[in-house]
Protein backbone atom coordinates (compact mmCIF):
# COMPACT_ATOMS: atom_id res chain seq x y z
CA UNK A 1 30.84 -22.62 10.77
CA UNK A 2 31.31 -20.81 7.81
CA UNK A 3 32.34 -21.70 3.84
CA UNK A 4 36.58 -22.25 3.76
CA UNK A 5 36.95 -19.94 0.88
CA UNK A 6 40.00 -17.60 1.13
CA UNK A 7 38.71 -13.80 0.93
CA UNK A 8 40.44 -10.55 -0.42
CA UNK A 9 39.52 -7.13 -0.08
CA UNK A 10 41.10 -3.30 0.20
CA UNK A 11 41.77 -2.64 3.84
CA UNK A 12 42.17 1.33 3.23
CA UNK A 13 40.13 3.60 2.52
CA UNK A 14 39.69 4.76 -0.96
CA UNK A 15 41.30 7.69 -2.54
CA UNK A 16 44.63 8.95 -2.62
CA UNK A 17 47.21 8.09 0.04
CA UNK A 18 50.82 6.89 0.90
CA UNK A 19 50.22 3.59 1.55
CA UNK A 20 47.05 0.84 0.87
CA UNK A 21 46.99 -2.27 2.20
CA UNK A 22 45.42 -5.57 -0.15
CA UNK A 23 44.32 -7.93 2.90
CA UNK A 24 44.10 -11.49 1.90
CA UNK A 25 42.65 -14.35 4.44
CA UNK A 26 41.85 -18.09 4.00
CA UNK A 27 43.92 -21.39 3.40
CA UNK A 28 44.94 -20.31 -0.22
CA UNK A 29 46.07 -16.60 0.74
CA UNK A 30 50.33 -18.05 0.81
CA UNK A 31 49.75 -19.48 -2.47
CA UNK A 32 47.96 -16.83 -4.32
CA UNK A 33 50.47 -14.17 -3.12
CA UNK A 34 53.08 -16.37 -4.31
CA UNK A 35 52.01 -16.31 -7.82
CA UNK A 36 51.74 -12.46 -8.40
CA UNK A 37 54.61 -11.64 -5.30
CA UNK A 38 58.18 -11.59 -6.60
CA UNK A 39 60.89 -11.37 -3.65
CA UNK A 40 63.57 -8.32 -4.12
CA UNK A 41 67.29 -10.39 -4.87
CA UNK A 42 66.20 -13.69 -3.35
CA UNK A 43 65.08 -17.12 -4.87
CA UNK A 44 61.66 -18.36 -4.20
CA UNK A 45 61.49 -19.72 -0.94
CA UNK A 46 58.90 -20.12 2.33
CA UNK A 47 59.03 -16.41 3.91
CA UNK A 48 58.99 -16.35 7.74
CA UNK A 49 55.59 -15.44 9.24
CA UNK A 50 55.40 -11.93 10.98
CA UNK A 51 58.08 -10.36 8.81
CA UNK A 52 57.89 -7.48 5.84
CA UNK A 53 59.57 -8.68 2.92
CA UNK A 54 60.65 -6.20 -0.35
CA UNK A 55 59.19 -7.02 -4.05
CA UNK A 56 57.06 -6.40 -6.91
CA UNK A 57 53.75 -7.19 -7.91
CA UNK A 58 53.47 -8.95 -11.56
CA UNK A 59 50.68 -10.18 -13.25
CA UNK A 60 51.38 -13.68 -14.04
CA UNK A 61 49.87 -13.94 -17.73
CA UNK A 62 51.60 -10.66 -19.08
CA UNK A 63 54.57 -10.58 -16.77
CA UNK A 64 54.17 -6.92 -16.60
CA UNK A 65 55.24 -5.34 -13.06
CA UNK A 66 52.61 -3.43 -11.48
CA UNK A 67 53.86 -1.65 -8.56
CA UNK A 68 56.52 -2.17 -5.96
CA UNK A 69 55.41 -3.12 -2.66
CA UNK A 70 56.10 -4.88 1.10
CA UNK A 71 54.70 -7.71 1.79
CA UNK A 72 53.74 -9.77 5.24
CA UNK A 73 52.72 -13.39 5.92
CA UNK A 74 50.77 -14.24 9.33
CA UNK A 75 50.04 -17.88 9.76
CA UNK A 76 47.48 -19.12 11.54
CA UNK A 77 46.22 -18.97 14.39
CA UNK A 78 48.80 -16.01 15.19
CA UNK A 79 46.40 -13.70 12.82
CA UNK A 80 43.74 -11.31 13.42
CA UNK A 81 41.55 -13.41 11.61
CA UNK A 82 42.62 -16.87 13.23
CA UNK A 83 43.42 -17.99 9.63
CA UNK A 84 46.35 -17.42 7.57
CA UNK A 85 46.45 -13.66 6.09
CA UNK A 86 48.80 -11.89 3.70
CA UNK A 87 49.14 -8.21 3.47
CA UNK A 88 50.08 -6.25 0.31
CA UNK A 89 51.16 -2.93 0.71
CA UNK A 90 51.42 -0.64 -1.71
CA UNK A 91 51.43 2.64 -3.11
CA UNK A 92 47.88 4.08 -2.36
CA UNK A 93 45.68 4.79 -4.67
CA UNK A 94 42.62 4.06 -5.98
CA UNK A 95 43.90 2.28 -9.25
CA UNK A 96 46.75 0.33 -8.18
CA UNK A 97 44.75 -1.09 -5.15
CA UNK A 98 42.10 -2.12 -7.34
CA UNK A 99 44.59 -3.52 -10.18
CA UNK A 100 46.28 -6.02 -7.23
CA UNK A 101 43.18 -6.90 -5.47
CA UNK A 102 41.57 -7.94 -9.06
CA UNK A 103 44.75 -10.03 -9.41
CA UNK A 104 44.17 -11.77 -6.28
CA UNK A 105 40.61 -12.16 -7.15
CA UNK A 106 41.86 -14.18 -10.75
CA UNK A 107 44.35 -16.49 -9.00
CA UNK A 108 40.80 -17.86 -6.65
CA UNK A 109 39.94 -15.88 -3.49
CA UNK A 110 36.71 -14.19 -3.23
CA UNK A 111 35.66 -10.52 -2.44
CA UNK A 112 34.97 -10.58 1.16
CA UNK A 113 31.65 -9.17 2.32
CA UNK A 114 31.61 -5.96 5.22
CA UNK A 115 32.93 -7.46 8.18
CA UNK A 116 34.00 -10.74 7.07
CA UNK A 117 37.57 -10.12 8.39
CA UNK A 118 36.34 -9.44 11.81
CA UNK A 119 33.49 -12.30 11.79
CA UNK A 120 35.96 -14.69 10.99
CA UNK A 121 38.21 -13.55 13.83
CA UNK A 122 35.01 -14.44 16.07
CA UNK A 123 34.05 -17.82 14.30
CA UNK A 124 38.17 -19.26 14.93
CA UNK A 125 37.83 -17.98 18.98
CA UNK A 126 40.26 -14.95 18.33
CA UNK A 127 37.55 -13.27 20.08
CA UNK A 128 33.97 -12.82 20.98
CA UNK A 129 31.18 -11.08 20.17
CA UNK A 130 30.89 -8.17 22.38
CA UNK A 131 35.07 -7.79 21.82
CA UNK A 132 33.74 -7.93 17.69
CA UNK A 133 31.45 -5.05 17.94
CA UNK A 134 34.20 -3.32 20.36
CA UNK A 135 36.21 -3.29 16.77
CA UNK A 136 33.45 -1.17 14.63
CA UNK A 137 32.95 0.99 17.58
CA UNK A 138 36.85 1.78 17.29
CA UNK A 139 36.50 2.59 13.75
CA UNK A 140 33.94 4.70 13.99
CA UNK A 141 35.34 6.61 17.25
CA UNK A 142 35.48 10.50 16.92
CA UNK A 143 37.02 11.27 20.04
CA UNK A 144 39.95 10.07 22.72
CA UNK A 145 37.30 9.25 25.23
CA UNK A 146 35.11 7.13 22.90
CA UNK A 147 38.08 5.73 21.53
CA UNK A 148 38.93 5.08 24.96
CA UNK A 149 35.41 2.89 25.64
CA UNK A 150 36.25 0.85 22.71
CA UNK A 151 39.40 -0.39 23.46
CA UNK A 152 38.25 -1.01 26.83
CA UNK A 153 35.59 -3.20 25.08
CA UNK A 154 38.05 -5.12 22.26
CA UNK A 155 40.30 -5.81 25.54
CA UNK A 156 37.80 -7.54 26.60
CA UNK A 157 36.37 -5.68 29.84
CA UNK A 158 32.88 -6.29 29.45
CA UNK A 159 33.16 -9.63 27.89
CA UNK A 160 34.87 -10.28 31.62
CA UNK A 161 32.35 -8.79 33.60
CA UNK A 162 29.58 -10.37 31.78
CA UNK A 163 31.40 -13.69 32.56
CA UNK A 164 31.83 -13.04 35.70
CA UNK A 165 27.93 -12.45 36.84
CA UNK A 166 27.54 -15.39 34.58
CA UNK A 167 29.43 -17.75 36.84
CA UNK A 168 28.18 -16.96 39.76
CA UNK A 169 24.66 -17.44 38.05
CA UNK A 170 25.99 -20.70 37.20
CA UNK A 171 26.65 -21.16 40.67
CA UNK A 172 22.95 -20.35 42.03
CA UNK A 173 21.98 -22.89 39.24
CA UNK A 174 24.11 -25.71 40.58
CA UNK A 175 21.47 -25.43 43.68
CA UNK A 176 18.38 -25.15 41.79
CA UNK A 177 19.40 -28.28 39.51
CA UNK A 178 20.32 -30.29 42.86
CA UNK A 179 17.40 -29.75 44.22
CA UNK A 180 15.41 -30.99 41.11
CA UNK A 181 17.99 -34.02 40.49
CA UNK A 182 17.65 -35.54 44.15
CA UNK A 183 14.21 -34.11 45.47
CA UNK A 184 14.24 -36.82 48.39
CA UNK A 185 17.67 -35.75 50.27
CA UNK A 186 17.49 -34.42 53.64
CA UNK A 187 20.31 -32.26 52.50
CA UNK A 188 19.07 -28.52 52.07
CA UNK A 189 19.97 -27.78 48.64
CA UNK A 190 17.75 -24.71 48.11
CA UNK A 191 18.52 -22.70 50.36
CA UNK A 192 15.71 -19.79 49.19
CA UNK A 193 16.83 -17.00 51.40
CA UNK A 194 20.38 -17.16 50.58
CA UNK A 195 19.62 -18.11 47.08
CA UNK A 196 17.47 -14.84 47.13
CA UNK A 197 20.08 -12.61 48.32
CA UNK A 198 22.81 -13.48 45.70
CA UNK A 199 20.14 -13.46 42.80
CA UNK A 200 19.64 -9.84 43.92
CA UNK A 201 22.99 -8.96 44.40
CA UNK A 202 23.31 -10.04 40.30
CA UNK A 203 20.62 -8.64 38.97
CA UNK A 204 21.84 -4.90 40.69
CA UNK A 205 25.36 -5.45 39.40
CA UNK A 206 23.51 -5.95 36.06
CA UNK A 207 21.27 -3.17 36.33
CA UNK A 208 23.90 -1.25 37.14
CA UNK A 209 26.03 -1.83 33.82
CA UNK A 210 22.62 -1.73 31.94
CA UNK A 211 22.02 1.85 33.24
CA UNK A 212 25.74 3.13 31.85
CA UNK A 213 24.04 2.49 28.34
CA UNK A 214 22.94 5.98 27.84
CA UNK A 215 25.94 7.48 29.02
CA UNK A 216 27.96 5.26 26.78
CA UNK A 217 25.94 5.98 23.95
CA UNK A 218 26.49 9.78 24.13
CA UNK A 219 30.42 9.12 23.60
CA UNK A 220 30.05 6.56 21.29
CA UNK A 221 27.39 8.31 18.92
CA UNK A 222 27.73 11.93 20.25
CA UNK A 223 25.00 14.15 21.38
CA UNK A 224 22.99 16.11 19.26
CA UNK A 225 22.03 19.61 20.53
CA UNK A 226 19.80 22.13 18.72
CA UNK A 227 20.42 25.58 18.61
CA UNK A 228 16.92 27.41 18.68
CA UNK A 229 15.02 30.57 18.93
CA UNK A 230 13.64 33.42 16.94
CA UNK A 231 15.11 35.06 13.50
CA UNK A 232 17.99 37.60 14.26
CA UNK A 233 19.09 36.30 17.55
CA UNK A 234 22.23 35.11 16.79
CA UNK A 235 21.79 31.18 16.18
CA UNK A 236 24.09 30.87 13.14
CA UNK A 237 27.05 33.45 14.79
CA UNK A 238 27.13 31.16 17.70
CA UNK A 239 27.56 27.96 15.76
CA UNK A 240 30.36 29.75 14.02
CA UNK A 241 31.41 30.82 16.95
CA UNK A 242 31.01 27.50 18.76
CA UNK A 243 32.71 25.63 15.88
CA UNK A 244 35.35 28.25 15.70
CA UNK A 245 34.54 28.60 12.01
CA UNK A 246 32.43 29.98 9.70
CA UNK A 247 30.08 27.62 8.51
CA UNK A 248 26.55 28.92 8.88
CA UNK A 249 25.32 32.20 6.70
CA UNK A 250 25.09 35.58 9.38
CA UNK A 251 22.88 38.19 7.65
CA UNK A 252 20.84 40.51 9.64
CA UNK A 253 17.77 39.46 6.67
CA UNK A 254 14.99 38.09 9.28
CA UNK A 255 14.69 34.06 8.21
CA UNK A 256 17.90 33.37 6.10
CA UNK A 257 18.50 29.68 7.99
CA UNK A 258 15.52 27.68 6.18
CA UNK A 259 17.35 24.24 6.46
CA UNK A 260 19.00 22.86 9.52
CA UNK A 261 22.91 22.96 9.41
CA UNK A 262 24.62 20.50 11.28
CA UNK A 263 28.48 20.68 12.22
CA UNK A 264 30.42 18.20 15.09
CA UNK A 265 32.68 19.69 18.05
CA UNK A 266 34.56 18.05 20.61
CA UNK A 267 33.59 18.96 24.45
CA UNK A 268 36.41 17.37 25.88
CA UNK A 269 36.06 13.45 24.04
CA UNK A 270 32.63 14.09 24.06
CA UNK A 271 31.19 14.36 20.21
CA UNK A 272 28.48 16.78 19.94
CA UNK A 273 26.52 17.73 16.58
CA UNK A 274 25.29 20.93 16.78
CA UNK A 275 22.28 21.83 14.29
CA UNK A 276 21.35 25.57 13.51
CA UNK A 277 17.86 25.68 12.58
CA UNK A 278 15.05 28.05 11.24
CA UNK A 279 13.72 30.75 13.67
CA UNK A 280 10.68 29.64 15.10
CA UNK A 281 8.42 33.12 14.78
CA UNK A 282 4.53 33.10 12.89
CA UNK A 283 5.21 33.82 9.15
CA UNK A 284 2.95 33.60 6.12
CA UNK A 285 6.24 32.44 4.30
CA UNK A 286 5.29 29.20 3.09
CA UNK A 287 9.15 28.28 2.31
CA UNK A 288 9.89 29.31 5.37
CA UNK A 289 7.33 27.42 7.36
CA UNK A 290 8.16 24.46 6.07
CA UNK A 291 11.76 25.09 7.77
CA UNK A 292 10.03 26.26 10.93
CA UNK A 293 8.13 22.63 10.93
CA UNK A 294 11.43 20.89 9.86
CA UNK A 295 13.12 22.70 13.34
CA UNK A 296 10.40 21.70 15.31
CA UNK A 297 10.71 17.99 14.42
CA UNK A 298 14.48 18.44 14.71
CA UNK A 299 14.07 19.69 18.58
CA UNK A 300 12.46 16.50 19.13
CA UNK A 301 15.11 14.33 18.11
CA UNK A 302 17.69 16.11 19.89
CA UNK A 303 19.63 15.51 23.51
CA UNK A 304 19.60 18.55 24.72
CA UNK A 305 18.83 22.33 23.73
CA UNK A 306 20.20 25.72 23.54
CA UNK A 307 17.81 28.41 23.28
CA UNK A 308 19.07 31.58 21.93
CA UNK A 309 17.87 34.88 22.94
CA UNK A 310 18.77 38.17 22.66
CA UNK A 311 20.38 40.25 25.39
CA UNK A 312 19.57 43.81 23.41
CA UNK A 313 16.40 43.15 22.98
CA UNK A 314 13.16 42.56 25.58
CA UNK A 315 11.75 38.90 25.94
CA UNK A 316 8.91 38.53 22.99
CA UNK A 317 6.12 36.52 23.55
CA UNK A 318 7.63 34.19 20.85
CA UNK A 319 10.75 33.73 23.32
CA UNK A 320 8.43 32.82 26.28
CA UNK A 321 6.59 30.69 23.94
CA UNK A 322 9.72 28.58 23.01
CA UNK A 323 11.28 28.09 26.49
CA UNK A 324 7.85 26.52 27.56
CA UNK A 325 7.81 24.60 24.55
CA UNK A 326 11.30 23.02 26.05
CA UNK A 327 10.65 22.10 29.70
CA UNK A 328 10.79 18.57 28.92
CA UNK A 329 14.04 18.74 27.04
CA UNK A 330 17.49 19.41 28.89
CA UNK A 331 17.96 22.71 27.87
CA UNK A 332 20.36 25.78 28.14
CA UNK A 333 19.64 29.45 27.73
CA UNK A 334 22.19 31.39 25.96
CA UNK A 335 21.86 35.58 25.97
CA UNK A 336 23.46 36.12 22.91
CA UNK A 337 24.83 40.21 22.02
CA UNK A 338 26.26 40.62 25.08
CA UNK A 339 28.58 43.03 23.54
CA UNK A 340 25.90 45.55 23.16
CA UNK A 341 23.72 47.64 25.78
CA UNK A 342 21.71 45.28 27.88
CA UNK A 343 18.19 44.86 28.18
CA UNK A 344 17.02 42.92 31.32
CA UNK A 345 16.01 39.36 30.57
CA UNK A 346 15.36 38.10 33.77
CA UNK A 347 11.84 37.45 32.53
CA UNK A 348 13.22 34.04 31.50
CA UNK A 349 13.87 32.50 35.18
CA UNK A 350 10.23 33.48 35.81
CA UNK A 351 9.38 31.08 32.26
CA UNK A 352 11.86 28.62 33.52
CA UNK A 353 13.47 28.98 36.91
CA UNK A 354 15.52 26.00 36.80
CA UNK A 355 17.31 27.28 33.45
CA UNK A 356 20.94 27.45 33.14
CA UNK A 357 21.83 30.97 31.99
CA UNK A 358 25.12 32.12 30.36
CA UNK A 359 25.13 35.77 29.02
CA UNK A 360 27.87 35.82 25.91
CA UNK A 361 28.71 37.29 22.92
CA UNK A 362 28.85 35.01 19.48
CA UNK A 363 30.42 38.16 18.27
CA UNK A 364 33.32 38.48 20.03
CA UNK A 365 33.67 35.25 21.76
CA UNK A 366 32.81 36.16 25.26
CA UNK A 367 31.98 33.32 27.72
CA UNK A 368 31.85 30.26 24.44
CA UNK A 369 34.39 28.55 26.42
CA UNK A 370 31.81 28.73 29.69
CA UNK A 371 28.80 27.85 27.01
CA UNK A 372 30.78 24.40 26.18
CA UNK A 373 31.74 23.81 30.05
CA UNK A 374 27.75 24.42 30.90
CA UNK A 375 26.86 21.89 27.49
CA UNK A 376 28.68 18.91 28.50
CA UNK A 377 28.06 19.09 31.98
CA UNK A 378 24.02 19.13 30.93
CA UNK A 379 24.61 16.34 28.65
CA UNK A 380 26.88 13.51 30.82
CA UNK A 381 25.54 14.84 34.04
CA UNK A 382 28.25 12.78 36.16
CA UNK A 383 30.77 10.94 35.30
CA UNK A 384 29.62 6.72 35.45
CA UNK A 385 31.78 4.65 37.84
CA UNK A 386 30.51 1.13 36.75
CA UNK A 387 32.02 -2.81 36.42
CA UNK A 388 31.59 -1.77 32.70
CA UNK A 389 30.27 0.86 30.39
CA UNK A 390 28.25 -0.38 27.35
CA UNK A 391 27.55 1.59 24.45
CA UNK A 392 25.59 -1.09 22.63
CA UNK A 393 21.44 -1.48 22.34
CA UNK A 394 21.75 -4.74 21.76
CA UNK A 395 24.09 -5.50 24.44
CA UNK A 396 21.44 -3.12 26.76
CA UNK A 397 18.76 -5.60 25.40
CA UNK A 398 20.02 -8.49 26.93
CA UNK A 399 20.94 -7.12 30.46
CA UNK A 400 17.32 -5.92 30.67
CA UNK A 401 15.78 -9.41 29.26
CA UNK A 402 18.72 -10.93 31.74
CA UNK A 403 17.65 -8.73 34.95
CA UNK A 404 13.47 -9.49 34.20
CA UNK A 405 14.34 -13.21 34.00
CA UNK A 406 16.35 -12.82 37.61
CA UNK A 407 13.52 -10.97 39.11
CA UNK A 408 10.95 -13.71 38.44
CA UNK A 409 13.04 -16.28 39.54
CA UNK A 410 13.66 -14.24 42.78
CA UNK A 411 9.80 -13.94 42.97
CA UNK A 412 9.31 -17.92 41.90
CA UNK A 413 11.97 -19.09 45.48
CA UNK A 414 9.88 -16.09 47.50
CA UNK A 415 6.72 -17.76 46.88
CA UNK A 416 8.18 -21.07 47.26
CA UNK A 417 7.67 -22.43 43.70
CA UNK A 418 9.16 -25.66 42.14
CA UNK A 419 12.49 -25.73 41.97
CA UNK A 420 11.65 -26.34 38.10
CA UNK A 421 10.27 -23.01 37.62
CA UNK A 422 13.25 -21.14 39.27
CA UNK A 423 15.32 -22.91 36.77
CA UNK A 424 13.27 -22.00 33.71
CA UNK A 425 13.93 -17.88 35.03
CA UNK A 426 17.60 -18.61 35.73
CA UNK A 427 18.26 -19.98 32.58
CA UNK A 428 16.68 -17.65 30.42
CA UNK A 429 19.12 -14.64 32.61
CA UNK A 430 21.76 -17.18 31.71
CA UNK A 431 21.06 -17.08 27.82
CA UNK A 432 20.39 -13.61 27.56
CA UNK A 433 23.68 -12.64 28.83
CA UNK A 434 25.71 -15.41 26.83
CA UNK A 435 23.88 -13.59 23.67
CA UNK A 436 25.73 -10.54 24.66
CA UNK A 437 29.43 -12.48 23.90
CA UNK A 438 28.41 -14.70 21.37
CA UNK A 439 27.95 -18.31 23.46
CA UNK A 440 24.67 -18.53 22.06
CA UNK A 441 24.19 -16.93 18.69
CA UNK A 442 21.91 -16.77 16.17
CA UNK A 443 22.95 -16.36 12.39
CA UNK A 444 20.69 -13.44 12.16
CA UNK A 445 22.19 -11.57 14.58
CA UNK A 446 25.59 -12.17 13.24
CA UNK A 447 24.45 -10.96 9.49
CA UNK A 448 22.83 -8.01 11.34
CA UNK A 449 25.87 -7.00 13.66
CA UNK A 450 29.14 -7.60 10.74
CA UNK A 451 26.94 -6.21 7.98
CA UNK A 452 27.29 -2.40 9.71
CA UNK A 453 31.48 -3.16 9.50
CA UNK A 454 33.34 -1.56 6.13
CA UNK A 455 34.63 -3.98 3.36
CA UNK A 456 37.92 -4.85 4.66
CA UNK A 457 37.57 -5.20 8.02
């Protein structure tokens, strides 16, 4: 399994802070937090596990106290890790953390590596793989809704679903093998139309969870939307205005954005990043190009767009030019300057009838609150009612490589193949969705997934 060394790291994050925790976890952690943990008024005795208990730290060759702190034992196998852990907490701060971990590190434990905690939790059975990667995904969660997915996943929802579809593939398999293991019974064990039917109904349940990936991936990630359109139609005042904040430059100077500035929103748990970019007009600028090519690159990348255009002024060719440019994006056109006289821009529908249009003001605010309503609805399209929602490539790998394998098998009892060949197909949609928990793994993939995780977790 792995080396029984006993690991240490800071499970905070660095800086400044009321509290940081020193997270110890291996066979030795009791016994090195003995010998630099003295209990408040008490002689030295076992502590209970799952109970704070009052002291100081001291550093055993000086004597000298270095902070005051609480202190918790969890023994095995009632820990997050499966293994016994200690907990030092103390007053935060990049220093003193550092000062008690390197204690730690002198009495024999190890700095842990990113993720260790977490992979070790998964190596004892405290829980599997997809439930693992549910933990980083919680970390990294910027709103309630994607905090939401990932708690669904630690719980263990898809780790149950995936089970579930596995067992009854299990099931179909029991068939398959029978009729390989006693070929001369008069006893039907391949039933192919029946067999057919459920392999079906599987591989759409699967599909079906598969096809929540990019969905998932929007909340878990967040979307990235580009604001666009020519200089000096209000592109940085709306993402000021979006933000609620001033955080891009407004000048009325043609071509002040040359870089693109990126700032996060919420659209009700959905994370967007919102980048304002260059204006996209012909210029001889060469400084300014190169921003104009950086946009264009940057349009590509994104989810969805929001072309800018302004309400005072008539459509340019340089406007019609950019909405065409955009057809294959989702996009949104927003008529900025709304608070000014009006010049018609119905031109645009004629560019792009199926645009969304939303006449506002970055200025004074008018209609932002529709412009975010309009966003998110573009971006999620519908809410997903699924088994389970997966935010996870890797976990969207393996359904696909799981739903191929059950449509050749399908194929293989269809055309009446050897029973041998079905069970080559079923297996492989077996494996590939055992990947997904952990069943089967591969140190590679481990190193690969716990890697991404912070030092301490």
């Amino acid at each position: 399994m792995y080396e029984e060394t006993t690991i240490a790291a800071i499970a905070t994050p660095l800086g400044e802070g009321g509290i940081g925790i020193v997270r110890i976890s291996g066979r030795d952690a009791e016994k090195i937090a003995s010998r630099i943990f003295h209990r408040s008024g008490k002689a030295p005795e076992q502590l209970q596990s799952h109970r704070l208990y009052h002291g100081k730290i001291h550093a055993p060759q000086t004597g000298r106290t270095i902070d005051e702190v609480l202190l918790t034992v969890m023994r095995r196998p009632q820990s997050y890790t499966g293994e016994d852990v200690v907990e030092i907490h103390c007053h935060g701060g990049a220093f003193l953390t550092r000062q008690i971990l390197e204690l730690v590190f002198a009495e024999g434990a190890r700095q842990a590596e990113p993720g260790e905690f977490t992979k070790r939790a998964f190596l004892n059975g405290r829980m599997d793989l997809a439930q693992a990667e549910g933990v980083l995904d919680l970390i990294r969660a910027r709103t309630e809704k994607s905090a939401t997915l990932a708690l669904s996943q630690t719980g263990g929802a898809l780790s149950q679903r995936v089970g579930e579809i596995r067992e009854a593939l299990l099931d179909i398999l029991v068939h398959v093998e029978a009729a390989i293991d006693f070929p001369e019974e008069e006893i039907d064990f391949l039933p192919r139309r029946d067999l057919i039917a459920r392999i079906e109904s599987l591989r759409s349940t699967i599909d079906t969870i598969s096809d929540t990936y990019d969905w998932g991936r929007l909340f878990r990630e967040g979307a990235r939307v580009t604001l666009c359109g020519r200089p000096n139609v209000g592109k940085s005042s709306l993402l000021n205005a979006l933000v609620g904040e001033d955080r891009a430059i407004v000048t009325p100077i043609p071509g002040t954005t040359r870089d693109v500035i990126e700032e996060t929103i919420n659209l009700d748990g959905l994370p967007v990043v919102l980048g304002d970019t260059a204006g996209l007009r012909e210029t001889d600028n060469p400084i300014e190009s190169m921003g104009i090519d950086f946009t264009r690159r940057h349009l590509e990348k994104s989810d969805a767009v929001i072309v800018v255009l302004d309400g005072s002024e008539p459509l340019t060719q340089d406007d019609v030019i950019l909405l065409r440019s955009v057809r294959h994006k989702k996009f949104l056109v927003a008529i900025n300057k709304n608070d000014l006289p009006q010049v018609s821009s119905a031109e645009c529908v004629m560019v792009n009838g199926c645009a969304k249009k939303i006449r506002l003001s970055a200025r004074t605010g008018e209609s932002i609150s529709a412009l975010k309503e309009e966003l998110r609805d573009l971006l999620i399209e519908r809410e997903v009612e699924a088994p389970a929602v997966i935010t996870n490539l890797r976990h969207r790998g393996a359904l696909r490589r799981s739903s191929e394998a059950l449509v050749r098998s399908a194929t293989a009892l269809h055309e009446k193949h050897a029973p041998e060949f079905v069970a080559i197909d079923l297996n492989e949609a077996r494996e590939a969705l055992e990947e997904i928990t952990g069943v089967i793994q591969s140190d590679d993939i481990l190193e690969r997934i716990f890697s991404d995780f912070c030092i301490g977790k």
